[in-house]
N, C-alpha and C. Protein backbone atom coordinates (compact mmCIF):
# COMPACT_ATOMS: atom_id res chain seq x y z
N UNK A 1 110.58 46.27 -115.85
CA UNK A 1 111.28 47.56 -115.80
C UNK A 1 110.41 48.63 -115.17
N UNK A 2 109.03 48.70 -115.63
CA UNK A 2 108.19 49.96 -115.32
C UNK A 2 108.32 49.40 -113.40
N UNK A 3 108.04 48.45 -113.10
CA UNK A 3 108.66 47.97 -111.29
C UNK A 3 109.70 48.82 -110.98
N UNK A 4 110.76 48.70 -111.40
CA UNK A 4 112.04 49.14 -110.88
C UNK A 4 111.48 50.53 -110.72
N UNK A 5 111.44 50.99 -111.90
CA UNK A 5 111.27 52.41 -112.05
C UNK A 5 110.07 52.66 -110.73
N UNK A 6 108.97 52.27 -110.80
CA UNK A 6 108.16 52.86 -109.64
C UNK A 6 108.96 52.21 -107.92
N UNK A 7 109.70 50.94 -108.08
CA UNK A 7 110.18 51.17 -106.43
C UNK A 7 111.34 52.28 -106.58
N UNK A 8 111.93 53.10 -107.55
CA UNK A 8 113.09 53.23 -107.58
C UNK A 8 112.58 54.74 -107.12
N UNK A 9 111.57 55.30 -107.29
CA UNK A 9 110.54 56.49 -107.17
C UNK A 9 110.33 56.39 -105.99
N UNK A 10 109.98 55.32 -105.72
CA UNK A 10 109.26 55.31 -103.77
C UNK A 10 110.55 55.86 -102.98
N UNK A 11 111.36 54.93 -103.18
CA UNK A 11 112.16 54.95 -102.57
C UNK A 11 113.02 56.60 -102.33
N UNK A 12 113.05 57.37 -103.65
CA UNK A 12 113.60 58.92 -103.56
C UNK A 12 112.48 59.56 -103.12
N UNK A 13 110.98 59.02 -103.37
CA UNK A 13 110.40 59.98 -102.55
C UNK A 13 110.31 59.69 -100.87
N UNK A 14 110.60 58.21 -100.97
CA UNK A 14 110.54 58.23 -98.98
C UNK A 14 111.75 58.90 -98.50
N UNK A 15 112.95 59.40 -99.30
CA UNK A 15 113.89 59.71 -98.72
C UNK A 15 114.00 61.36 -98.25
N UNK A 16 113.01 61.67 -99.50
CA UNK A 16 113.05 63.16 -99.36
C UNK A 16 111.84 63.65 -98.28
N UNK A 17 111.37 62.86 -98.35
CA UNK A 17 109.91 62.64 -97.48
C UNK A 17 110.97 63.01 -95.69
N UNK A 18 112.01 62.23 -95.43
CA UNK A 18 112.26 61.60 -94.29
C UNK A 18 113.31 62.91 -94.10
N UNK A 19 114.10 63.56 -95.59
CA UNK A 19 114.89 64.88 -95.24
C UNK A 19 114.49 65.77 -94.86
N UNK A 20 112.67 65.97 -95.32
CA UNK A 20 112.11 67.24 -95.54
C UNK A 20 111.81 67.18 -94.01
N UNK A 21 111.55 66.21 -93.23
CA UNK A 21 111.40 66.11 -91.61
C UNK A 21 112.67 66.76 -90.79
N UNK A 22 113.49 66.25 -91.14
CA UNK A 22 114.82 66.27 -90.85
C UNK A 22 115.05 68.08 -90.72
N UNK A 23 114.93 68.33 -91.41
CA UNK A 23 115.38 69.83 -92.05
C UNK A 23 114.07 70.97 -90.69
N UNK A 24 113.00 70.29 -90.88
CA UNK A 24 111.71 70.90 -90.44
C UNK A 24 112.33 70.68 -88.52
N UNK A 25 112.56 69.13 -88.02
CA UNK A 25 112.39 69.23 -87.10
C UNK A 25 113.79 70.15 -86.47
N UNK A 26 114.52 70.38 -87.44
CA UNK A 26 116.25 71.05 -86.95
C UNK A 26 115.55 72.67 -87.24
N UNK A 27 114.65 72.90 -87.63
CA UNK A 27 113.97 74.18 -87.70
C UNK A 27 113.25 75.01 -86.57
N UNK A 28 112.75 74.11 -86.05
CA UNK A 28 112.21 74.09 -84.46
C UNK A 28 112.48 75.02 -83.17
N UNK A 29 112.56 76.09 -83.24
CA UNK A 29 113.32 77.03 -82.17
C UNK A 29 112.07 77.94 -81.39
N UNK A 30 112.77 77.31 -80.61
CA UNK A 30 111.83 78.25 -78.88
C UNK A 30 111.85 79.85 -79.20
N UNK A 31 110.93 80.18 -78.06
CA UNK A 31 110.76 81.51 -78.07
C UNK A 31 111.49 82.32 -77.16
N UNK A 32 112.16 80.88 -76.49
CA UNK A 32 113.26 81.65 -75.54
C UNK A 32 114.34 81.92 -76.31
N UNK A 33 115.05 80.89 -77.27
CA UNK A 33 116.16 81.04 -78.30
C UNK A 33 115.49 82.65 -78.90
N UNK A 34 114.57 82.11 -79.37
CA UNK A 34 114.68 83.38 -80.43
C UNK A 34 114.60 84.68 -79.54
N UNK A 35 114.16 84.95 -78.28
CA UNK A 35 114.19 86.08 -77.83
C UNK A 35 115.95 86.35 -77.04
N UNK A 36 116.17 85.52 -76.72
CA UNK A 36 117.66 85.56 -76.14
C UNK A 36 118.50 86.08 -77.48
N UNK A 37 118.31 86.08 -78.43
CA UNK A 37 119.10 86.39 -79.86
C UNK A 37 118.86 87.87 -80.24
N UNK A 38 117.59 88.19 -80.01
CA UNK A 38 117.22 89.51 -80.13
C UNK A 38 117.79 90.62 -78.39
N UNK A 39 117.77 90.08 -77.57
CA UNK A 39 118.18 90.86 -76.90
C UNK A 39 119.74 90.94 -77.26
N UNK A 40 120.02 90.10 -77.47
CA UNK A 40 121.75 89.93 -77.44
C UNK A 40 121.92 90.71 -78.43
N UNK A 41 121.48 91.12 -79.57
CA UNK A 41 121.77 91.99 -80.78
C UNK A 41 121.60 93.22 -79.93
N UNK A 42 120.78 93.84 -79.21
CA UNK A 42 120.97 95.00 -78.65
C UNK A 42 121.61 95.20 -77.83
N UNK A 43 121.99 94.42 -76.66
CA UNK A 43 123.13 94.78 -76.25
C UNK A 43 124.22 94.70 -76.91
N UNK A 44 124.44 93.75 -78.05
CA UNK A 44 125.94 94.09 -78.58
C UNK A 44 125.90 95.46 -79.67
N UNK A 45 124.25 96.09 -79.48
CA UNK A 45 124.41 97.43 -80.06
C UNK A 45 124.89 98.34 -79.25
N UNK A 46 124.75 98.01 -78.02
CA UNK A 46 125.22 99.05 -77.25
C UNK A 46 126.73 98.73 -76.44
N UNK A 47 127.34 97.85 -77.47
CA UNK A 47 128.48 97.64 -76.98
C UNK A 47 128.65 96.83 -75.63
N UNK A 48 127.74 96.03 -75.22
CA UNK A 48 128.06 94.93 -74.07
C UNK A 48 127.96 93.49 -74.53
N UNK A 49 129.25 93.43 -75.24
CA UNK A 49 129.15 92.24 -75.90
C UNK A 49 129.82 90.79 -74.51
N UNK A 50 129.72 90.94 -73.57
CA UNK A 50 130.23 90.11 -72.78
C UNK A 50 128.55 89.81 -72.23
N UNK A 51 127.74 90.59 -71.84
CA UNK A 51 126.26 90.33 -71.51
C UNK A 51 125.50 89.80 -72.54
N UNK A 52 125.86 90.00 -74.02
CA UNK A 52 125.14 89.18 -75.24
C UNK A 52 125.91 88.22 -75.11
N UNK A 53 126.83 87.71 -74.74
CA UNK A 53 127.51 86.36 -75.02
C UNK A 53 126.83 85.70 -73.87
N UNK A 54 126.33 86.48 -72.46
CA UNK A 54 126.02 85.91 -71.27
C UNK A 54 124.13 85.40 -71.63
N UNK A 55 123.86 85.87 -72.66
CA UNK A 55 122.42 86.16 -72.54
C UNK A 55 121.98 84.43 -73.28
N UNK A 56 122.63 84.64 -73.96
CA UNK A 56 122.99 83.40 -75.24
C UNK A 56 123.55 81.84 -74.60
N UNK A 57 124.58 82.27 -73.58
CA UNK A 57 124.62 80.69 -72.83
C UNK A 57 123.72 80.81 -71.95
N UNK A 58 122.89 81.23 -71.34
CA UNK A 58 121.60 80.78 -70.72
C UNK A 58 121.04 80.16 -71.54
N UNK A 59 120.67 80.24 -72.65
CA UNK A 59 119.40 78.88 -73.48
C UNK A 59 120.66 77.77 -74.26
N UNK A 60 121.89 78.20 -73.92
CA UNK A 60 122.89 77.78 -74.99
C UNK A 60 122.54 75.94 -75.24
N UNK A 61 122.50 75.71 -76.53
CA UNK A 61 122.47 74.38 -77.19
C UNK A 61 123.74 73.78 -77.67
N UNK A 62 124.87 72.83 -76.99
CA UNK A 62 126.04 72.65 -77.58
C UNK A 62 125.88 72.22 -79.14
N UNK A 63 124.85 71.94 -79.79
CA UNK A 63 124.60 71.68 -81.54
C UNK A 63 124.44 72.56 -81.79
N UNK A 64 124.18 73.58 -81.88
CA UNK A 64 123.30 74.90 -82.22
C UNK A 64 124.64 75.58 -83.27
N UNK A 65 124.51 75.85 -84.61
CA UNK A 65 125.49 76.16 -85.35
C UNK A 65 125.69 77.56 -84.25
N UNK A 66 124.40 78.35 -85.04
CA UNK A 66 123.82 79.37 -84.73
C UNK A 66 124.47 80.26 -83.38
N UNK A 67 124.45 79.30 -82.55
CA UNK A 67 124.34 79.77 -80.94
C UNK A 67 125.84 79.30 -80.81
N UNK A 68 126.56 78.52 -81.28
CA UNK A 68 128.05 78.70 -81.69
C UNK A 68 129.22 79.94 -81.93
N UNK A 69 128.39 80.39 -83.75
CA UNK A 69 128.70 80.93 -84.30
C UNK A 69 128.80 82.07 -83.85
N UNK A 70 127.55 82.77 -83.30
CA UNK A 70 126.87 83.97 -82.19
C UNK A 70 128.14 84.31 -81.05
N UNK A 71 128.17 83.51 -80.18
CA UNK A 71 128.82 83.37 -79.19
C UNK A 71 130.38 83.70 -79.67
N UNK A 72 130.97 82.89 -80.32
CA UNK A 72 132.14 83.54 -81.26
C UNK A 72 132.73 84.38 -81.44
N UNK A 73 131.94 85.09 -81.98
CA UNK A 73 131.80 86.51 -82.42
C UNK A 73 131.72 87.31 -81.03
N UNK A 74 130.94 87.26 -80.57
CA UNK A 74 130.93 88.28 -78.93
C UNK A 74 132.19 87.77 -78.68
N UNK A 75 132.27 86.77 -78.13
CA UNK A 75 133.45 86.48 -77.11
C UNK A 75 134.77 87.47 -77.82
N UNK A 76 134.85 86.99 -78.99
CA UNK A 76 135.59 87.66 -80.01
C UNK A 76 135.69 89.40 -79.62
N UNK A 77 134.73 90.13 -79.49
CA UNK A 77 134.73 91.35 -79.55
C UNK A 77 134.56 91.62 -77.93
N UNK A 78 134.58 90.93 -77.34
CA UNK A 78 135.13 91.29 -75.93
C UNK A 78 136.20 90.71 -75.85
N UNK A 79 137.08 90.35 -75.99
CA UNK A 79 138.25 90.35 -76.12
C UNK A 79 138.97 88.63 -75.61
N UNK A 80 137.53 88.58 -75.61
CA UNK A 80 138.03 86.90 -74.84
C UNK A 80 138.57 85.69 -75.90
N UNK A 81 139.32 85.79 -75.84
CA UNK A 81 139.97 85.09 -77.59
C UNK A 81 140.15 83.57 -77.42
N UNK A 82 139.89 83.15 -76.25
CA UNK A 82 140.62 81.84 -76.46
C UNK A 82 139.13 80.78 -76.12
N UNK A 83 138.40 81.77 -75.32
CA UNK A 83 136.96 81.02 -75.59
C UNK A 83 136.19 81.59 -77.07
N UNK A 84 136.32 82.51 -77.66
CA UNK A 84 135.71 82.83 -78.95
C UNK A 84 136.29 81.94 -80.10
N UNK A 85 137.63 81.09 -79.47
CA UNK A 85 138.39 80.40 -80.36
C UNK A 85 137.00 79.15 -80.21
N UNK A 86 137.31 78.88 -78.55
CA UNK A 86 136.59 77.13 -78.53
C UNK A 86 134.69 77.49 -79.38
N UNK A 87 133.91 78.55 -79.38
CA UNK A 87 133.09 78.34 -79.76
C UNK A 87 133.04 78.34 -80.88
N UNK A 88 133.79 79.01 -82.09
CA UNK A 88 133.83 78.89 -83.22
C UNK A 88 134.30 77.71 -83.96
N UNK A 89 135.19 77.46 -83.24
CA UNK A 89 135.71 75.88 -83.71
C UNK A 89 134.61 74.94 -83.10
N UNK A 90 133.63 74.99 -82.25
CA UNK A 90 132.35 73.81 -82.49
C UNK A 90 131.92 74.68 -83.05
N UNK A 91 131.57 75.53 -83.52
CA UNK A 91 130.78 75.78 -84.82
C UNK A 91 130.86 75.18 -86.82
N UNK A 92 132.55 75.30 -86.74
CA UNK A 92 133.42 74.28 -87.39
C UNK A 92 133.03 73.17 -87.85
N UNK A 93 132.54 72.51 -86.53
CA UNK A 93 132.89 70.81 -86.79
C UNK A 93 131.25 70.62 -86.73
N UNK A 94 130.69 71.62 -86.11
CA UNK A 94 128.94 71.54 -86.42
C UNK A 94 128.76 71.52 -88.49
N UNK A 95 129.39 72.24 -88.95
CA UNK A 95 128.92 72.60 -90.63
C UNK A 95 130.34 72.62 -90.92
N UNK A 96 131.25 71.41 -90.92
CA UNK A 96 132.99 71.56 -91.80
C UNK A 96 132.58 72.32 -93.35
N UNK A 97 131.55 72.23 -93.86
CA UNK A 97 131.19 73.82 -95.02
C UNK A 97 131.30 74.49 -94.62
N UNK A 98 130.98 75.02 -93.81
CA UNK A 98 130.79 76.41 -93.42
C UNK A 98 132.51 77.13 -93.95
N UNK A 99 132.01 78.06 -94.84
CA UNK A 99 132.61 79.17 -94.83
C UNK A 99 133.04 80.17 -93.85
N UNK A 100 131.71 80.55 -93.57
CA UNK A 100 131.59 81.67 -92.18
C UNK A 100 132.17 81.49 -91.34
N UNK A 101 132.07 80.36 -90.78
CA UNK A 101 132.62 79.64 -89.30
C UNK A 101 134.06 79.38 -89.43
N UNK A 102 134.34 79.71 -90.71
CA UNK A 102 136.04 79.25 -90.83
C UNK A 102 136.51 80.77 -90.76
N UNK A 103 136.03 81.88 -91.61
CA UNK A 103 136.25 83.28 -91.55
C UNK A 103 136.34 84.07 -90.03
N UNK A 104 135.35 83.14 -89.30
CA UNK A 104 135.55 83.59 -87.49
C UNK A 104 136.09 83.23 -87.30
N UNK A 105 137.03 82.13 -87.15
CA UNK A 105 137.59 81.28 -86.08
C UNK A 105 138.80 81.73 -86.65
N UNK A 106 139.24 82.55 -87.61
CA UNK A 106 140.59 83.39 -87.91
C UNK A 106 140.38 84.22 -86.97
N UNK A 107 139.70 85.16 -86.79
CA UNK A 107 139.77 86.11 -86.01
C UNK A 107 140.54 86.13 -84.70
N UNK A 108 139.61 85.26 -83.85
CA UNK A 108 140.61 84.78 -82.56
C UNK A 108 142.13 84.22 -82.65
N UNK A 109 142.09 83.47 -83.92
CA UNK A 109 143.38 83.00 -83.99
C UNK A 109 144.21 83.81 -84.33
N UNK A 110 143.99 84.83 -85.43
CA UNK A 110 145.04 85.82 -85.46
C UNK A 110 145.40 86.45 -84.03
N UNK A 111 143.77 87.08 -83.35
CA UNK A 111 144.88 87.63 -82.28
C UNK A 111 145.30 87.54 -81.26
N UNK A 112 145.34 86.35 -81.25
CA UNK A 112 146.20 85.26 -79.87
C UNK A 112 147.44 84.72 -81.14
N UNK A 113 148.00 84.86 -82.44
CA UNK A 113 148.97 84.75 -83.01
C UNK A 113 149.43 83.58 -83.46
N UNK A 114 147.87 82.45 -83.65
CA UNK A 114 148.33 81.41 -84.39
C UNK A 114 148.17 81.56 -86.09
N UNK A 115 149.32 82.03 -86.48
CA UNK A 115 149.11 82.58 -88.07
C UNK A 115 149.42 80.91 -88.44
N UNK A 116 149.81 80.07 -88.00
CA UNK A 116 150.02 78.76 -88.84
C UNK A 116 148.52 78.23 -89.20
N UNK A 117 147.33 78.19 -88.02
CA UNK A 117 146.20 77.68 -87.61
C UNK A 117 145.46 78.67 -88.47
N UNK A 118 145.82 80.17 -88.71
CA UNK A 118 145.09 81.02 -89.63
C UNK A 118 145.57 80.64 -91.16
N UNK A 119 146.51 80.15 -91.61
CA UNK A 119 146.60 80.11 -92.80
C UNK A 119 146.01 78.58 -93.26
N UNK A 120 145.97 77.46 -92.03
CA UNK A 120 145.12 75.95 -91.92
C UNK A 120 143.98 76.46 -92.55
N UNK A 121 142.99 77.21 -92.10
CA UNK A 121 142.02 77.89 -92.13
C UNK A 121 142.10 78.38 -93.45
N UNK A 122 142.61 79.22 -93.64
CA UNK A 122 142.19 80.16 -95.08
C UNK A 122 142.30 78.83 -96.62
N UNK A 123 143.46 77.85 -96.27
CA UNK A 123 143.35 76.68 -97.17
C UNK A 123 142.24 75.76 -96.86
N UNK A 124 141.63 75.34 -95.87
CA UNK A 124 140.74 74.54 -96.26
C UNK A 124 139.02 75.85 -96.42
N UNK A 125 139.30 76.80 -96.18
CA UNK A 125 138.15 77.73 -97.18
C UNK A 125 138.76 77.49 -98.84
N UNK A 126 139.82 77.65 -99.21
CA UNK A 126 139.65 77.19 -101.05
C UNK A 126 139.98 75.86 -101.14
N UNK A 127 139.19 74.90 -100.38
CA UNK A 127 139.51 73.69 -100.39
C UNK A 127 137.90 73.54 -100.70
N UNK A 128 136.95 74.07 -100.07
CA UNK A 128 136.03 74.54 -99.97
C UNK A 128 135.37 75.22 -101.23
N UNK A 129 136.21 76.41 -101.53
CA UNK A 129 136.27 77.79 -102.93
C UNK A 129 137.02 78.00 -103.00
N UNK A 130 137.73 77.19 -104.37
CA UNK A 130 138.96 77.31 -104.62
C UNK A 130 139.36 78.98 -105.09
N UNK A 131 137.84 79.78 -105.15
CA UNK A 131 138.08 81.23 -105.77
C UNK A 131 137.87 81.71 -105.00
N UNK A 132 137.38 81.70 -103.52
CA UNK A 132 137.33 82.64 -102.79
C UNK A 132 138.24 84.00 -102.50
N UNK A 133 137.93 84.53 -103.28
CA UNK A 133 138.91 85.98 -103.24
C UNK A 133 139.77 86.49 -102.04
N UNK A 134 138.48 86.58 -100.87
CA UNK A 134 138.82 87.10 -99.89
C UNK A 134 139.93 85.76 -99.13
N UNK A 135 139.93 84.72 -98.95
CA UNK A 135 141.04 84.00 -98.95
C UNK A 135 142.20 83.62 -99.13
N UNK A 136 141.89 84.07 -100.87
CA UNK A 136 143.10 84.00 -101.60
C UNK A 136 144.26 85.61 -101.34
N UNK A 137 143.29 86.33 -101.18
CA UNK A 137 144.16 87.70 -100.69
C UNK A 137 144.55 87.90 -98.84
N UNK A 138 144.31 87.40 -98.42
CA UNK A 138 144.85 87.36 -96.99
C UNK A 138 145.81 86.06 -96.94
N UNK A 139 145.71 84.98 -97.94
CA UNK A 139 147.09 84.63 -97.77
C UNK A 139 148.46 85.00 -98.79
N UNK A 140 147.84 85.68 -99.68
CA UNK A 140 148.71 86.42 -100.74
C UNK A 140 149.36 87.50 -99.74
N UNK A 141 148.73 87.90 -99.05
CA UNK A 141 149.39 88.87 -97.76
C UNK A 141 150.07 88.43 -97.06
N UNK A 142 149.99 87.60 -96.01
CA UNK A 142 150.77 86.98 -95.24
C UNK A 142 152.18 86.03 -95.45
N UNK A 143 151.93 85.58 -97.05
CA UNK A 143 153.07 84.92 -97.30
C UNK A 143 154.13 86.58 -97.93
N UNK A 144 153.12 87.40 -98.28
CA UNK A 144 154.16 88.50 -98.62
C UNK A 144 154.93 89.35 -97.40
N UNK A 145 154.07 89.35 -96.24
CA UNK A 145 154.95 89.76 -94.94
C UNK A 145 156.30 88.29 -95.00
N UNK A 146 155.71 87.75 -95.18
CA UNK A 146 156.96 86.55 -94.57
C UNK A 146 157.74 86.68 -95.65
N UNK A 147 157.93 87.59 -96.45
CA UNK A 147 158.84 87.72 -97.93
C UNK A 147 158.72 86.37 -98.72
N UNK A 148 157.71 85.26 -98.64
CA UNK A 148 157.89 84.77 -99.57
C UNK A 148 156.96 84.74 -100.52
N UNK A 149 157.74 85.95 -101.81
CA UNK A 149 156.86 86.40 -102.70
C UNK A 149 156.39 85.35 -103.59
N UNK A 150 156.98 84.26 -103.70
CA UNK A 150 156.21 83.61 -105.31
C UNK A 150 154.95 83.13 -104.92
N UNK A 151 155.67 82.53 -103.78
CA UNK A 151 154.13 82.06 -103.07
C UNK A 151 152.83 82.90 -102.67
N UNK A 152 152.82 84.06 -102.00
CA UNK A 152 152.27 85.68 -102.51
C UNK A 152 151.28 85.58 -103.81
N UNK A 153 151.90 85.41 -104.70
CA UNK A 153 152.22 85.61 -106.60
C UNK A 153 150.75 84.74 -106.42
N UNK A 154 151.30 83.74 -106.63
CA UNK A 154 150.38 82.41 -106.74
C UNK A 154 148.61 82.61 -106.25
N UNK A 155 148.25 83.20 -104.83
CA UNK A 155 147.54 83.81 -104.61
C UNK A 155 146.82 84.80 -105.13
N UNK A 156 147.51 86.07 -105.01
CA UNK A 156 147.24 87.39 -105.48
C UNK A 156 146.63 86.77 -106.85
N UNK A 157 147.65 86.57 -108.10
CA UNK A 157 147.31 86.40 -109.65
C UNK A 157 145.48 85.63 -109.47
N UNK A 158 145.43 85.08 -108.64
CA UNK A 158 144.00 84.34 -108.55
C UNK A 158 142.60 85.40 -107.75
N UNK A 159 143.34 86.61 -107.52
CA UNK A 159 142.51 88.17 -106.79
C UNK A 159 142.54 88.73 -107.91
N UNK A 160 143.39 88.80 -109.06
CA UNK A 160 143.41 89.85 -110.08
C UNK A 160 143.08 89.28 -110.85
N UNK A 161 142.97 87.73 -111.05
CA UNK A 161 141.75 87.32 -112.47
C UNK A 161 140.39 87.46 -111.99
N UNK A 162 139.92 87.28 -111.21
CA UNK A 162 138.27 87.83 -110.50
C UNK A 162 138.15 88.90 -110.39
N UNK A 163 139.26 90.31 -109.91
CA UNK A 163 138.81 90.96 -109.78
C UNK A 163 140.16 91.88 -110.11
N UNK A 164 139.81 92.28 -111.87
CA UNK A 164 141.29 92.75 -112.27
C UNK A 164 141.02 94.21 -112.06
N UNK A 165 139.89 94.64 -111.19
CA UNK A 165 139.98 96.61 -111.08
C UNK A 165 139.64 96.92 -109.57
N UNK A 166 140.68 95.43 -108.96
CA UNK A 166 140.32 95.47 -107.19
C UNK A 166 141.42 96.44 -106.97
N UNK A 167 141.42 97.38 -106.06
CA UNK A 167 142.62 98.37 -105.51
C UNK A 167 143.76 97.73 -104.64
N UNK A 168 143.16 96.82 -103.78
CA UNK A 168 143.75 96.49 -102.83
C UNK A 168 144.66 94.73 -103.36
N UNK A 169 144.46 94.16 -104.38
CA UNK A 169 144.73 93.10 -105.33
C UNK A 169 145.96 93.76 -105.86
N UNK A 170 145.44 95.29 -106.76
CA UNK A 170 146.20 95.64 -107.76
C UNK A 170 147.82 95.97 -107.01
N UNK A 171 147.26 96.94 -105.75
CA UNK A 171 148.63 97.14 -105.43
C UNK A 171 149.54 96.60 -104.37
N UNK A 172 149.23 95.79 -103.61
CA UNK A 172 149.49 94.18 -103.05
C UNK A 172 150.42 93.26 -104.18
N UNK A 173 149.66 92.99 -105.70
CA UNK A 173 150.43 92.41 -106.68
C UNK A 173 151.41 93.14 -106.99
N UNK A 174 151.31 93.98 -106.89
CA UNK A 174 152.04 95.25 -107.89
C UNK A 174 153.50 94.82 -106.85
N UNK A 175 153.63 95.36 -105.41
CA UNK A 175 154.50 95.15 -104.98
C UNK A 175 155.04 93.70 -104.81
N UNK A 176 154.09 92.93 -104.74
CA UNK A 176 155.12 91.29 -104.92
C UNK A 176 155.67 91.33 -106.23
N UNK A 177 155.35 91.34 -107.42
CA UNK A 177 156.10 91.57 -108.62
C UNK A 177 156.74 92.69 -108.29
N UNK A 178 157.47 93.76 -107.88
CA UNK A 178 158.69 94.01 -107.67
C UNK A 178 159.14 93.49 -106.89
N UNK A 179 159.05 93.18 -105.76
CA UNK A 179 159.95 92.24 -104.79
C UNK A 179 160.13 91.30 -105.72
N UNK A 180 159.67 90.69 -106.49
CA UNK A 180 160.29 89.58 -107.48
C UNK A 180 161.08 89.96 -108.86
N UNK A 181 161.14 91.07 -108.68
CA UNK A 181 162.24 92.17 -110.17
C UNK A 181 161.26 92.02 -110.95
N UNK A 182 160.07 91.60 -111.11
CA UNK A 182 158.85 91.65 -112.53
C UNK A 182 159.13 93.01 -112.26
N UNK A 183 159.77 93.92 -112.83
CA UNK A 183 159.57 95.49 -112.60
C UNK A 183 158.69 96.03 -113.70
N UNK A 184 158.57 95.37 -114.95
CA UNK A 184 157.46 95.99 -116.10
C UNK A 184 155.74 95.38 -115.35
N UNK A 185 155.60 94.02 -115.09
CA UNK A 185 154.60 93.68 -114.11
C UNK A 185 154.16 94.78 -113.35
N UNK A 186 155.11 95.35 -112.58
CA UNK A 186 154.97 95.80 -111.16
C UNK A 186 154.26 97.03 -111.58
N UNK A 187 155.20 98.05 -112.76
CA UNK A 187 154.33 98.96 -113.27
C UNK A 187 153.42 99.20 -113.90
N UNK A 188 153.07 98.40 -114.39
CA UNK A 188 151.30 98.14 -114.82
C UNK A 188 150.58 98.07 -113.92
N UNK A 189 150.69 97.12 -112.79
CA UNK A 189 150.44 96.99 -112.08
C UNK A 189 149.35 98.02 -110.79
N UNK A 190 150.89 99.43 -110.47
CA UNK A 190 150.87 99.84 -110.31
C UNK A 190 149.38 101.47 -110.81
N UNK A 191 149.99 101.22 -111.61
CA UNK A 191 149.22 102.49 -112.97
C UNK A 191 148.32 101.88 -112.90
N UNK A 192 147.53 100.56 -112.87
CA UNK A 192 146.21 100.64 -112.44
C UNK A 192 145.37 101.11 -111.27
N UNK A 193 146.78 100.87 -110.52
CA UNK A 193 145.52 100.74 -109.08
C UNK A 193 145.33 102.32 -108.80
N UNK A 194 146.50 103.10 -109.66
CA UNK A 194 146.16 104.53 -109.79
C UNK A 194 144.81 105.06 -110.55
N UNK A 195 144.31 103.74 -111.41
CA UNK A 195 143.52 104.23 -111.87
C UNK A 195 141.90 104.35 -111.08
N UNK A 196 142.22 103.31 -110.40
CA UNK A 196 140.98 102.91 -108.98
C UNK A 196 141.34 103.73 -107.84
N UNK A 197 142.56 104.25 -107.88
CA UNK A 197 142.56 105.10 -106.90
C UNK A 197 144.00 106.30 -107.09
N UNK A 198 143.22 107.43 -107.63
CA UNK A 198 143.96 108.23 -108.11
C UNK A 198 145.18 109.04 -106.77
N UNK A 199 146.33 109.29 -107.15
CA UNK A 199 147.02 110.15 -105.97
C UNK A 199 147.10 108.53 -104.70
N UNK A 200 147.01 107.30 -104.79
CA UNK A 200 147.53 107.13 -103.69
C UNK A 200 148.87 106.64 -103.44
N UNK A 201 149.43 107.01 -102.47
CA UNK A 201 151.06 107.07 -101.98
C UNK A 201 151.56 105.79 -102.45
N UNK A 202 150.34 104.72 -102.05
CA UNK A 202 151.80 103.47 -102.20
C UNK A 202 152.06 102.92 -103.75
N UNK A 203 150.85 103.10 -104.60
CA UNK A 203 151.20 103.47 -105.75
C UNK A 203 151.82 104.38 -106.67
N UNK A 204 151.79 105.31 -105.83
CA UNK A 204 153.15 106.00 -106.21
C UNK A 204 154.27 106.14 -105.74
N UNK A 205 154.13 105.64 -104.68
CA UNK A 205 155.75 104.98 -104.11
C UNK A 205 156.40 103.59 -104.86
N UNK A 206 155.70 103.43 -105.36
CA UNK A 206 156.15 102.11 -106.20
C UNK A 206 156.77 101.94 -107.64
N UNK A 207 155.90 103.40 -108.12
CA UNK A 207 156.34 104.18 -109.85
C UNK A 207 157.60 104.88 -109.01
N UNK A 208 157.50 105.47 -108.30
CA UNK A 208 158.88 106.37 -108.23
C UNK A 208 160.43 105.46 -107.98
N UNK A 209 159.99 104.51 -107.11
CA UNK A 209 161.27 103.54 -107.16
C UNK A 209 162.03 102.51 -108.38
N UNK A 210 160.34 102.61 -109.58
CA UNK A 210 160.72 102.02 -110.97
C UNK A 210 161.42 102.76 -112.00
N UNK A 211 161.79 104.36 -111.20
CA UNK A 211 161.85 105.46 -112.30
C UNK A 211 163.55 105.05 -112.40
């Protein structure tokens, strides 16, 4: 037994031995990467985000989460949506965890108007975190533009158990429970988010239609 136990040791330490390489040699970045990253942050301070996206495929690495993710985002804010789509989506399939990389690659998709491919997206993030708030409330939104409130409901109620003194939860719910006649719901509801945010209209557009 004391055998097993010491090959059974070798063996997790040669493995971690062989990750800790792994990890070190994917660590490895030039001084051209790293300076191409720093210029690109200043020009996209000064708003030339088409020259930071240009600066970045000069050293560009098709593995590179990083130099993916980067690129994304510029392309994104210059307006180029359908290549900010293709780099974010290999950023995607570089880390299918990735959170982040799923939160960008909405971006473009919303605004080139694939809300089917944006809501793909926001489910496999709580596939991911099943609590992700910010998830769960952008599709609690979108199914509430499309009027279908229960489905809305289902969402939202999972924004207001994490975060039952959110403003933007409270009165989002507030109005899907009236669109669904919860009208005592709706006014509680409501009267909170007055309480996070005193005097605002749509909470009180919402008490006045319960009166």
């Amino acid at each position: 037994m004391d055998f097993l136990k010491t090959n059974t040791m070798k063996k997790i330490i040669l493995f971690l031995t062989l990750a800790g390489f792994t990890v070190l040699s994917q660590a490895q970045i030039s001084d051209a990467v790293l300076a191409a990253f720093k210029k690109s942050y200043e020009q996209e301070k000064a708003g030339n985000y088409t020259d930071a996206a240009e600066t970045l495929k000069k050293v560009y690495s098709n593995d590179s989460y990083e130099m993916n993710l980067r690129i994304g985002w510029l392309d994104y804010e210059a307006g180029l949506f359908t290549e900010s789509r293709s780099f974010y989506n290999k950023a995607v399939s570089l880390r299918p965890m990735s959170i982040e990389a799923r939160f960008g690659v909405v971006l473009p998709l919303a605004a080139l108007g694939n809300w089917e491919q944006v809501i793909t997206q926001y489910e496999k993030i709580l596939e991911i975190n099943p609590n992700n708030s910010v998830a769960n409330y952008r599709l609690g939104a979108i199914y509430y533009g499309r009027m279908q409130y229960e489905k809305a409901a289902s969402y939202l109620e999972k924004v207001i158990n994490l975060y039952p003194f959110d403003y933007d939860g409270l009165v989002l719910y507030g109005w899907t429970n009236y669109q669904m006649k919860k009208y005592r719901e709706a006014k509680l509801l409501f009267q909170k988010a007055l309480l996070r945010k005193p005097d605002d209209p749509s909470a009180l557009q919402g008490l006045e239609l319960l009166k």
